[in-house]
Protein backbone atom coordinates (compact mmCIF):
# COMPACT_ATOMS: atom_id res chain seq x y z
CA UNK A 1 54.70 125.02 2.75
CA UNK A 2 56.46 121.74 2.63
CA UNK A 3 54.52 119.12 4.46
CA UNK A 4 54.85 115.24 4.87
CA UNK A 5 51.78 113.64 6.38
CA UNK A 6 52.74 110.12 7.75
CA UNK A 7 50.39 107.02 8.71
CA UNK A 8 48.05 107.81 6.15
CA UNK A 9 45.32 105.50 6.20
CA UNK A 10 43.09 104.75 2.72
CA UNK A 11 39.67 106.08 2.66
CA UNK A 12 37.26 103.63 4.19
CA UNK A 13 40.16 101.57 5.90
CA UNK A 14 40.13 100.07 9.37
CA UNK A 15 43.16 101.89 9.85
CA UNK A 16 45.53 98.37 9.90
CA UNK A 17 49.40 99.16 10.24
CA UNK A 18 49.93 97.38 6.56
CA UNK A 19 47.95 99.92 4.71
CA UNK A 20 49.50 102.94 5.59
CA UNK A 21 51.22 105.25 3.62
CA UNK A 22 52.58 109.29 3.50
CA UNK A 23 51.44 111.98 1.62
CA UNK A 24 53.93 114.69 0.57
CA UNK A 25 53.05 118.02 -0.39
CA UNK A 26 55.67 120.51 -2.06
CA UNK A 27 54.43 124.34 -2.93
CA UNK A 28 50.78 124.00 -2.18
CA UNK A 29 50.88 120.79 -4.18
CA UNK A 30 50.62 116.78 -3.16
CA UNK A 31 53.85 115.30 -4.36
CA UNK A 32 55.93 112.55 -5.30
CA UNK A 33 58.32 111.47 -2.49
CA UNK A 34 61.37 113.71 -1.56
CA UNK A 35 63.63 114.75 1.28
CA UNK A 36 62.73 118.05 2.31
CA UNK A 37 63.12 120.02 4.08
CA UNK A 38 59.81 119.84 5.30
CA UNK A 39 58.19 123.16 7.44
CA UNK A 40 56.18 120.31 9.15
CA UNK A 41 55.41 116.81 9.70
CA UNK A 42 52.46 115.64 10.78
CA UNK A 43 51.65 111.97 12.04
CA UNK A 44 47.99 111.34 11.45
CA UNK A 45 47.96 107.54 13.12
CA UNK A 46 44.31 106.94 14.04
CA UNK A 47 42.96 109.90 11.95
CA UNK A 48 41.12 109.96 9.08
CA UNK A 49 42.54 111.98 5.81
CA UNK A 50 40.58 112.81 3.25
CA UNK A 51 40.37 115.19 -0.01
CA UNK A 52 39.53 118.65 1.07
CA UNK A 53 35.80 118.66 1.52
CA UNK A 54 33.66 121.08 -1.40
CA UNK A 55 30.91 122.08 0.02
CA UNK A 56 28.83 123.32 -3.23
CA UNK A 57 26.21 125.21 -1.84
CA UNK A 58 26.85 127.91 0.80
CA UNK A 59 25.75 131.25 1.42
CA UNK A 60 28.34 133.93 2.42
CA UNK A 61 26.20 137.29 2.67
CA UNK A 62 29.06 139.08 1.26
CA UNK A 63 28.46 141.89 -0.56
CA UNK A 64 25.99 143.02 1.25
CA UNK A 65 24.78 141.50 4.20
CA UNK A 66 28.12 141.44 6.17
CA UNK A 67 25.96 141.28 9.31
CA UNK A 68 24.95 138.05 8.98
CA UNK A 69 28.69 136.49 7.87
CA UNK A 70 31.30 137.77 5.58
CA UNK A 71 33.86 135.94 3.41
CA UNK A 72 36.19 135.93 5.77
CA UNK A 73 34.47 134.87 8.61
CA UNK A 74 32.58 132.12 6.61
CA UNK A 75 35.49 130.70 5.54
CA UNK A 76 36.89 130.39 9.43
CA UNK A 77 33.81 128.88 9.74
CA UNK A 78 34.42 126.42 6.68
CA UNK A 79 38.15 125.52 8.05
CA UNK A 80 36.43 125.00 11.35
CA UNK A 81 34.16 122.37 9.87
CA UNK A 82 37.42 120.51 7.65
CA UNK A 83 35.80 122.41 4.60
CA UNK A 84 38.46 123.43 2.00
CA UNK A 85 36.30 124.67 -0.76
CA UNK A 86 33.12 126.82 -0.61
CA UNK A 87 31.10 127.73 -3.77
CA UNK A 88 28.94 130.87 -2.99
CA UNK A 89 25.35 131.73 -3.88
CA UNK A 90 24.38 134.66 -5.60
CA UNK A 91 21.43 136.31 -3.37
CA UNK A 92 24.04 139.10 -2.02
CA UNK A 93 23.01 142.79 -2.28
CA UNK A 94 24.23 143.52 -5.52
CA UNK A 95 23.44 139.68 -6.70
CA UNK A 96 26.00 138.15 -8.66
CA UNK A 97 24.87 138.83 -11.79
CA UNK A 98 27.74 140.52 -13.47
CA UNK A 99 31.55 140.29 -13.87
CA UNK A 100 32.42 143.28 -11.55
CA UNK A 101 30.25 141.52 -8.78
CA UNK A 102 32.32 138.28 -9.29
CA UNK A 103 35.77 140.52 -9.33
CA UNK A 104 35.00 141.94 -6.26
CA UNK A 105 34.48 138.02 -4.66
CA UNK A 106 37.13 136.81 -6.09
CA UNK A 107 39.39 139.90 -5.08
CA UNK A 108 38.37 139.82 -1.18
CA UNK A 109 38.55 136.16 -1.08
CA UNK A 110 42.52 136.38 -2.29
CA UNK A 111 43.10 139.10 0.95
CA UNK A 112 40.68 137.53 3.39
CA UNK A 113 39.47 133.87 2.83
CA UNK A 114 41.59 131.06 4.69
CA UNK A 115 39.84 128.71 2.20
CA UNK A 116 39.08 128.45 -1.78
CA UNK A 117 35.65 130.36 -2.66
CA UNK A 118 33.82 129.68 -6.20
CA UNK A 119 31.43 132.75 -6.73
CA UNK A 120 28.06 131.00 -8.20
CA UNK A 121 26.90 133.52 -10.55
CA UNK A 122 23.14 134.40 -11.25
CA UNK A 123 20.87 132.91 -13.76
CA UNK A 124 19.00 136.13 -14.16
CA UNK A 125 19.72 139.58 -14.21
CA UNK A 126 18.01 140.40 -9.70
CA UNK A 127 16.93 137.01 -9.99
CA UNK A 128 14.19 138.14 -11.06
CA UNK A 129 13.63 135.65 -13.32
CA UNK A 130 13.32 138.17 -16.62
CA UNK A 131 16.41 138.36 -18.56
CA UNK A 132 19.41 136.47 -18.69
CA UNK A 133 22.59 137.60 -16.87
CA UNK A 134 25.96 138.34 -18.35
CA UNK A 135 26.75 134.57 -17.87
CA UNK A 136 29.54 134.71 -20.58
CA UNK A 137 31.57 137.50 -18.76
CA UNK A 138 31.01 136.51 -15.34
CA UNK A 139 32.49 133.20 -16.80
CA UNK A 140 35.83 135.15 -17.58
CA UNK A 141 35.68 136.65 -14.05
CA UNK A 142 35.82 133.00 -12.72
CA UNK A 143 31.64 131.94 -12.09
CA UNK A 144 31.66 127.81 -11.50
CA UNK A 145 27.79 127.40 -12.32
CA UNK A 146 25.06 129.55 -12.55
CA UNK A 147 21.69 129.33 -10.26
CA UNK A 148 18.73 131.85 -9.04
CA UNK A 149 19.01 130.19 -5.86
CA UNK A 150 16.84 131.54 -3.29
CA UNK A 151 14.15 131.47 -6.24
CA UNK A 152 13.40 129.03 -8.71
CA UNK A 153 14.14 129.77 -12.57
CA UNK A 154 10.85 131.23 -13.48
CA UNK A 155 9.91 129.28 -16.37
CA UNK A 156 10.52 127.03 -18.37
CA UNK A 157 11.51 129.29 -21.55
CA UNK A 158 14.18 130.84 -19.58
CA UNK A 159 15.76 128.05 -18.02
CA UNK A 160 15.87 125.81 -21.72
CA UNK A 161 17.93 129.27 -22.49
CA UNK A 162 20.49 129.57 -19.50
CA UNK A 163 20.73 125.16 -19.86
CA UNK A 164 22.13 125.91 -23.89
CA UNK A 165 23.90 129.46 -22.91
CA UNK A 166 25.91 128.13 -20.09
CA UNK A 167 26.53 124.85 -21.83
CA UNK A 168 28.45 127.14 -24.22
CA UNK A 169 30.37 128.64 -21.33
CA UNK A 170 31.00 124.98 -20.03
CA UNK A 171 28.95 125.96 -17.07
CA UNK A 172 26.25 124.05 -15.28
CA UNK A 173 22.24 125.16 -14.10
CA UNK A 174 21.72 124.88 -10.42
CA UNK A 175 18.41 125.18 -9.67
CA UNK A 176 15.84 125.70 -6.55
CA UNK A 177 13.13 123.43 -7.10
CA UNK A 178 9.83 125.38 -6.31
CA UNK A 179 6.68 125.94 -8.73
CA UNK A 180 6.67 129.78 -8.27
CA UNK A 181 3.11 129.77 -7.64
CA UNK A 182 3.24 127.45 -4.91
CA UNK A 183 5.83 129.15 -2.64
CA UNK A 184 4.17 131.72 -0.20
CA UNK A 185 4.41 128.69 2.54
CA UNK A 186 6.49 128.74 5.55
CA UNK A 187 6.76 125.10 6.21
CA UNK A 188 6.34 121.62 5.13
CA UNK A 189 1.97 121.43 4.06
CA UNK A 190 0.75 118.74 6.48
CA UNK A 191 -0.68 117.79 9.47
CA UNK A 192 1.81 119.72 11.42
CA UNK A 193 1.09 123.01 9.95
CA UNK A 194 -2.41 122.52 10.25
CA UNK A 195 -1.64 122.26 13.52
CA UNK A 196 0.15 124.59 14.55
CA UNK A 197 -2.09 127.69 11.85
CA UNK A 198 0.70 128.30 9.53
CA UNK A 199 0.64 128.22 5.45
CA UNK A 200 2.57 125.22 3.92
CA UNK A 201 4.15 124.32 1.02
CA UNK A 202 3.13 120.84 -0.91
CA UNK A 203 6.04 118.58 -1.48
CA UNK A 204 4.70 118.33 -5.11
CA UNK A 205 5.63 122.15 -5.63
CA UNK A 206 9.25 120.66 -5.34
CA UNK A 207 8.35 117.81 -7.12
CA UNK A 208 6.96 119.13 -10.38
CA UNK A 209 9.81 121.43 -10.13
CA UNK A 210 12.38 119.00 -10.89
CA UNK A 211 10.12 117.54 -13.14
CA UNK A 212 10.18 120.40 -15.23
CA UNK A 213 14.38 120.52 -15.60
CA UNK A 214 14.38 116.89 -16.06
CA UNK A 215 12.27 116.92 -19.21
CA UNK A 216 14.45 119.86 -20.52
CA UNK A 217 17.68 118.11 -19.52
CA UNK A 218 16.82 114.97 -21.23
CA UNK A 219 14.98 117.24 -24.12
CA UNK A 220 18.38 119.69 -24.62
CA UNK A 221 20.62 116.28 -23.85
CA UNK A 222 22.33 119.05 -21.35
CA UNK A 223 23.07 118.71 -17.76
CA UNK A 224 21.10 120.10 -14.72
CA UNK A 225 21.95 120.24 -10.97
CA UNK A 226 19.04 119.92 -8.61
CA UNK A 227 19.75 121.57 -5.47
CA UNK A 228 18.82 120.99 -1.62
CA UNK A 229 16.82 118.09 -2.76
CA UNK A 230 14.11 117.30 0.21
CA UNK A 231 11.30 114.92 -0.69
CA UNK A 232 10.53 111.24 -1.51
CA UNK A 233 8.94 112.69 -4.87
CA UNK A 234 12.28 114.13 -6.58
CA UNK A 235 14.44 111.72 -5.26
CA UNK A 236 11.99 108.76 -7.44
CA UNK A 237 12.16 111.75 -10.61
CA UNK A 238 16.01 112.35 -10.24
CA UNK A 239 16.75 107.90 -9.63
CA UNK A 240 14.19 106.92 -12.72
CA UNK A 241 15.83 109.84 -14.68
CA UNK A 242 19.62 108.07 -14.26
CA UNK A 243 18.28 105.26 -15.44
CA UNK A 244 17.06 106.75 -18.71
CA UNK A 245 19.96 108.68 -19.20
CA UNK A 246 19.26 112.01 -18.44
CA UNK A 247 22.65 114.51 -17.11
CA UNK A 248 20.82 115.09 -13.68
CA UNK A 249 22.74 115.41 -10.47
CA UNK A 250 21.00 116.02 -7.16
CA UNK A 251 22.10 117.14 -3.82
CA UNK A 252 20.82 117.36 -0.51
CA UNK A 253 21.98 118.92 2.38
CA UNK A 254 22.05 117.30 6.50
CA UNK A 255 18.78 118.90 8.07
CA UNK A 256 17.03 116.62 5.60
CA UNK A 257 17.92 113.61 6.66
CA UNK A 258 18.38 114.47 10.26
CA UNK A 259 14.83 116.47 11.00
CA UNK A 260 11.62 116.54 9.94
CA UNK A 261 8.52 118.82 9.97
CA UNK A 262 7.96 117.90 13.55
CA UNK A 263 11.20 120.07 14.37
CA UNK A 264 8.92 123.09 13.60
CA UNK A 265 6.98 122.51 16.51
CA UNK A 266 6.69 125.13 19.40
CA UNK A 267 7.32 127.68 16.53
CA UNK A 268 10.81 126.70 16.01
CA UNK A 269 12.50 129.41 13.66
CA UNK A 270 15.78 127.84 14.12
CA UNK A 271 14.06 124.71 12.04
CA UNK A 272 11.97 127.07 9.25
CA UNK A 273 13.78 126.88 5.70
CA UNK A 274 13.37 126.47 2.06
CA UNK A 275 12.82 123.88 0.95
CA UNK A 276 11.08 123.36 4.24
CA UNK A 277 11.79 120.00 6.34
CA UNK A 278 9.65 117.24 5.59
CA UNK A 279 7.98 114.31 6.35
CA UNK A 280 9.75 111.08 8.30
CA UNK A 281 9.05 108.82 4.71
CA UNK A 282 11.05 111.93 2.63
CA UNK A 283 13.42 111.92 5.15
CA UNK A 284 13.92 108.25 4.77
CA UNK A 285 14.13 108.26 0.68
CA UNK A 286 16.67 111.07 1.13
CA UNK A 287 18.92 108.39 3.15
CA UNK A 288 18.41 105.71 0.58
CA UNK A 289 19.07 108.25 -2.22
CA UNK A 290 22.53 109.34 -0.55
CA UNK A 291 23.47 105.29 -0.20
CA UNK A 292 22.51 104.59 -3.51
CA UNK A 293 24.39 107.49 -5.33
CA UNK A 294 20.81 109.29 -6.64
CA UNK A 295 21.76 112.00 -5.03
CA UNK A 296 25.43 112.61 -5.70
CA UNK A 297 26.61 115.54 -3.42
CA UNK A 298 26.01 116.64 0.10
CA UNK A 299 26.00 120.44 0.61
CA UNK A 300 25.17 122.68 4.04
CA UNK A 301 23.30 125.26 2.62
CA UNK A 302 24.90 127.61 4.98
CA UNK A 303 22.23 129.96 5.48
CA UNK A 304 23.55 132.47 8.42
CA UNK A 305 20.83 134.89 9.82
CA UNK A 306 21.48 137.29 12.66
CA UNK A 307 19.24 136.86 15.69
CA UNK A 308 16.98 139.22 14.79
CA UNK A 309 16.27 138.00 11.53
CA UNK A 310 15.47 134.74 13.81
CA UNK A 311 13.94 135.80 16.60
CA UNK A 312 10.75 136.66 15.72
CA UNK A 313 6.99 135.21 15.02
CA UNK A 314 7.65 132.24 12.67
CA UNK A 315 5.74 133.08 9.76
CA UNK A 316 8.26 136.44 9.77
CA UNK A 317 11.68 134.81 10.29
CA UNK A 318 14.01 134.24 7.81
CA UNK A 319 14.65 130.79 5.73
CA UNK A 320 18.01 128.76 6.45
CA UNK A 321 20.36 127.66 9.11
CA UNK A 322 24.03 127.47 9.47
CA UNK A 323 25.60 124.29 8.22
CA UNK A 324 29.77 124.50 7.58
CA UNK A 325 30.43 123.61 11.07
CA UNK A 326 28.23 121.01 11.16
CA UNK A 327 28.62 119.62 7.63
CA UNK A 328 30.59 116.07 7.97
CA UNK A 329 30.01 116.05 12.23
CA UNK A 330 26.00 115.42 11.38
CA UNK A 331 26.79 112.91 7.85
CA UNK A 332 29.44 110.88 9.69
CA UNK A 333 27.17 110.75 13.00
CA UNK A 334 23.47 110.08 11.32
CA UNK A 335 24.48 108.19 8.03
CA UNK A 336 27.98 106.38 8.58
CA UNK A 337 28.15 105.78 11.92
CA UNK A 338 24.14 103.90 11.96
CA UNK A 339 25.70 101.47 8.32
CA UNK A 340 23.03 103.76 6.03
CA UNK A 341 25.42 105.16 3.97
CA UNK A 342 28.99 103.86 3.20
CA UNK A 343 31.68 105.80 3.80
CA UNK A 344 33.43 106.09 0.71
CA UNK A 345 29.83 107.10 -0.73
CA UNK A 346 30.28 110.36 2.18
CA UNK A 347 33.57 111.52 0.84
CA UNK A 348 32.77 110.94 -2.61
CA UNK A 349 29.32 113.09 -2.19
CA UNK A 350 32.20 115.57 -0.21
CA UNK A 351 35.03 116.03 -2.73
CA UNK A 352 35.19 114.44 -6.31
CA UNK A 353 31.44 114.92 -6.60
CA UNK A 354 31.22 118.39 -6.03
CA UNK A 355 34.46 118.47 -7.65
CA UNK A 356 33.66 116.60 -11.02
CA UNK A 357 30.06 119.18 -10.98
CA UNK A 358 31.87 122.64 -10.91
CA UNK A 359 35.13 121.61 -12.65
CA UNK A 360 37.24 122.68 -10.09
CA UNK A 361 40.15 120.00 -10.37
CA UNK A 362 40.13 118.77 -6.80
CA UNK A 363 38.52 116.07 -4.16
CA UNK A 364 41.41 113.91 -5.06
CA UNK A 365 44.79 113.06 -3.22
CA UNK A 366 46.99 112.75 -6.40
CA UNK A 367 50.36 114.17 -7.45
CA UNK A 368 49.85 117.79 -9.03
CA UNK A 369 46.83 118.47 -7.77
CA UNK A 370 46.48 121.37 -5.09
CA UNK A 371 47.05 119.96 -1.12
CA UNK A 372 43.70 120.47 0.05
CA UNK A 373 43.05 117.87 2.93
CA UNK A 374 40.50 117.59 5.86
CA UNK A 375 41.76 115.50 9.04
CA UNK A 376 39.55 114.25 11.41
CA UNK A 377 39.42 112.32 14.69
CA UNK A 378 36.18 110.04 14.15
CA UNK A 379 36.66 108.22 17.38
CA UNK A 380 36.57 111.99 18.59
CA UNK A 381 33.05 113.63 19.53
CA UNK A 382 31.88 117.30 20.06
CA UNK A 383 28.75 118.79 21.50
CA UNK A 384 27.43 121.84 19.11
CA UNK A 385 27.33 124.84 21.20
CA UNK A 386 25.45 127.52 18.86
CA UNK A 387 26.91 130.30 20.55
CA UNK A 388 30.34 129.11 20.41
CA UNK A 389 30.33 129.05 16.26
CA UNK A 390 32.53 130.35 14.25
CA UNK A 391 30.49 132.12 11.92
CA UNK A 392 29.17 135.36 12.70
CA UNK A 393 25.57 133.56 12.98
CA UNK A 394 24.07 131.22 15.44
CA UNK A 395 21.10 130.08 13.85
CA UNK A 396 21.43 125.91 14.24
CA UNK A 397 18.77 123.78 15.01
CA UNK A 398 21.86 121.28 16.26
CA UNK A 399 22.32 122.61 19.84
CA UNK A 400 23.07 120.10 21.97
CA UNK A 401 23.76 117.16 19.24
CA UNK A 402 26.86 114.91 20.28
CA UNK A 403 28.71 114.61 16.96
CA UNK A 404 31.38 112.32 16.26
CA UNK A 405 34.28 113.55 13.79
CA UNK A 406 36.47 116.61 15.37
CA UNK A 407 38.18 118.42 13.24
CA UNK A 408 41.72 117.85 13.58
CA UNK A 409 43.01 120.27 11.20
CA UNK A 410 42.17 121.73 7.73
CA UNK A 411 44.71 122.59 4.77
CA UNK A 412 44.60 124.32 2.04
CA UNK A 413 47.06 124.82 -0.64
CA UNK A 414 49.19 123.08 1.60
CA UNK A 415 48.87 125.53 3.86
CA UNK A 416 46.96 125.07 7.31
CA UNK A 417 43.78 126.71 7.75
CA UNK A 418 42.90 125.46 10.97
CA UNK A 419 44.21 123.48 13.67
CA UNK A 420 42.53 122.26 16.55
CA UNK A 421 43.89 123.59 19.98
C-alpha cells in the first residue's frame, strides 16, 4: 500500500502546529516525498506516531499449545496493543531447538500472522540444559537470539559455550535469571508468603543469576541479554556492570513496576509468575532503572494460559500473564504519565532498543526502512476488560485498570493491521 500520514508530530513533542510533518510510505516502505497515488491518507493531528513497537519477549504457544494462543491469534492480539514486531520464545511442544521447528514458525507466520514474528531459538537441545542446540542452522532458518527461557541456562560451562557459539552466528544469549537450585518457589520469599503458607523464591536466586552471565560477559568480552529483570539486586549488578564496560542489556517487563508481592494475596493466580512479583523497594529500582537507561528494553512477557491452567489452587497454576494488549497502555499510564520515565526513554526501550538487540533493522521512521508504525490517542483512555481480549487467553491481573493510550491503528509493512472501530 501507498500511504501518506499527515500532521506527524516528533516523538516527545507537545504536538505544536510548527513541528509537524508527513510520513510517506511506498511498497511497504517509509519514503521520500511523492505524488501518489496514495490507497490512503491518514491525518494523525493530536495522535502520537511512533516506530512500530518490538516487543522482544512474548510467548505464542504455537506449536503446540494452540489452546492457550496461536500465531495468529497472538499477533491480533499484538496489532491490538500497536505491537508490530513479536519475537517468540522457544518453550512450544516441540521447543525450538532445530531448523525444521523454526521453518515451520516462520512458514505459518507468512499465511497467518498480521504482524512480523522472530522465532527465538533454544539454547539447549529440550531445554534441558545438556547439550547445545543446532544454533548454527536454526540461524539459517531465521532464529534472532537464542534463550532457555522458561529455565535458566544450567551452568555456567554451557552458557560460556552458547555466549562464543552464537557470537559466531552473530546471535545474542537471552537468559532467565534463576539459580536452578533455588526455583521450586511459587512466589516472591517474604513476609507475604509466609503469610499466606506458600514456598518462595529469594530475590538473590535472581540476583546471583545475573551475576553469573555478567562475569562471563565481561570474562568472554561478549554480549548477554538479561531477561524479565525484577529485583533491586540485578538492576545494581546490570547499572555497575555498564559502567565497567561489560555488553549487558536488561529488560523488564510492566507487572514489575506496576505490582508487587502483595498482588498475590487472596491466592491470586492471575498475579503468580516467574520471576515472581516483588517487593515495593524492587519495584521502585525497576522504575529508576527504566529512567536511567539500565534497563534498556521493555517486553510483556506474554504468557497466555487457558482458564484451567489458572483456575486452580495457587501453588498448581501456571506462571505468566498476558501482556501485548496491555504493553504501552500500562508504560504510558504508570511511568510517563506520573514524570518517572521520559518519553522518548519509552519508545526507545519499545523500538530501536529491541531493534538494535535482535538486529532486526527497524524501530526507526527513516527512508528504506520497512513502514511499521503504532498510532495512538494518549489523551484517549480504555478500561481492560479481560474477557474482551484479543488473545485466546484471559489471564491479566489488569482488570479494571483505566489506561491511557488507545490504539488508534497499527501498520505493518505499510499495510494496516488494525484499526480501531
Amino acid at each position: 500500500m501507498n500511504l501518506k500520514i499527515t500532521n506527524v508530530a516528533p516523538i516527545g513533542d507537545d504536538r505544536s502546529q510548527d513541528d509537524l510533518y508527513t510520513i510517506y510510505v511506498k511498497d511497504g516502505l517509509f519514503s521520500d516525498p511523492f505524488d501518489g497515488p496514495f490507497d490512503r491518507e491518514i491525518d494523525a493531528q493530536g495522535l502520537s506516531v511512533l516506530p512500530g513497537l518490538i516487543d522482544a519477549h512474548v510467548h505464542l504457544r504455537d506449536p503446540g499449545f494452540e489452546y492457550k494462543e496461536d500465531i495468529l491469534s497472538g499477533t491480533k492480539a499484538a496489532a491490538a496493543g500497536g505491537v508490530t514486531s513479536v519475537a517468540c520464545m522457544p518453550n512450544t511442544n516441540p521447543v525450538i531447538d532445530n531448523a525444521t521447528v523454526v521453518r515451520y514458525i516462520m512458514d505459518k507466520a507468512e499465511e497467518k500472522a498480521v504482524v512480523n514474528v522472530f522465532p527465538i531459538g533454544a539454547v539447549s537441545k529440550g531445554l534441558k540444559g545438556e547439550e547445545l542446540a543446532e544454533i548454527g542452522l536454526m540461524k539459517e532458518a531465521g532464529i534472532v537470539a537464542v534463550t532457555d527461557d522458561g529455565n535458566p541456562v544450567s551452568t555456567a560451562e554451557l552458557m560460556k559455550k552458547a555466549m562464543r557459539y552464537a557470537n559466531d552466528f552473530d546471535l545474542v544469549v537471552i537468559d532467565h535469571c534463576e539459580e536452578p537450585s533455588m526455583k521450586n518457589g511459587v512466589m516472591n520469599e517474604g513476609v507475604v508468603s509466609m503469610e499466606l503458607g506458600v514456598v518462595g523464591i529469594p530475590d538473590i536466586a535472581e540476583d546471583m543469576q545475573v551475576a553469573r552471565d555478567i562475569f562471563l560477559a565481561e570474562y568472554l568480552d561478549l554480549p548477554v541479554h538479561i531477561a524479565h529483570v525484577s529485583t533491586k539486586g540485578a538492576v545494581d549488578l546490570i547499572r555497575e556492570a555498564k559502567k565497567r564496560g561489560v555488553k549487558v542489556t536488561g529488560e523488564t517487563c510492566p507487572q514489575y513496576f506496576t505490582l508487587t508481592e502483595e498482588d498475590c494475596r487472596g491466592y491470586n493466580t492471575l498475579a503468580r509468575c516467574n520471576p515472581p512479583l516483588r517487593t515495593e523497594e524492587d519495584r521502585i529500582a525497576i522504575i529508576e532503572g527504566m529512567r536511567d537507561g539500565t534497563l534498556d528494553l521493555l517486553v510483556s512477557d506474554h504468557a497466555p494460559h487457558h482458564n484451567d491452567d489458572k483456575d486452580i489452587e495457587f501453588s498448581l497454576a501456571a506462571n505468566g500473564m498476558t501482556g501485548l494488549e496491555t504493553l504501552f497502555g500500562l508504560a504510558y499510564t504508570k511511568l510517563v504519565k506520573p514524570g518517572l520515565v521520559p518519553f522518548t526513554r519509552l519508545v526507545e526501550a519499545l523500538t530501536k532498543a529491541p531493534s538494535d538487540l535482535l538486529k532486526l533493522g527497524r524501530g526507526e521512521i527513516k527512508t528504506g526502512l520497512p513502514a511499521d508504525l503504532s498510532i495512538f490517542d494518549l489523551d484517549s483512555t480504555f478500561t481492560v476488560d479481560r474477557m474482551n481480549q484479543v488473545s485466546k487467553s484471559k489471564n491479566t491481573p489488569f482488570h479494571g485498570y483505566e489506561l491511557h493510550g488507545v490504539t488508534v491503528m497499527t501498520i505493518v509493512g505499510g499495510r494496516i493491521a488494525f484499526e480501531k472501530e
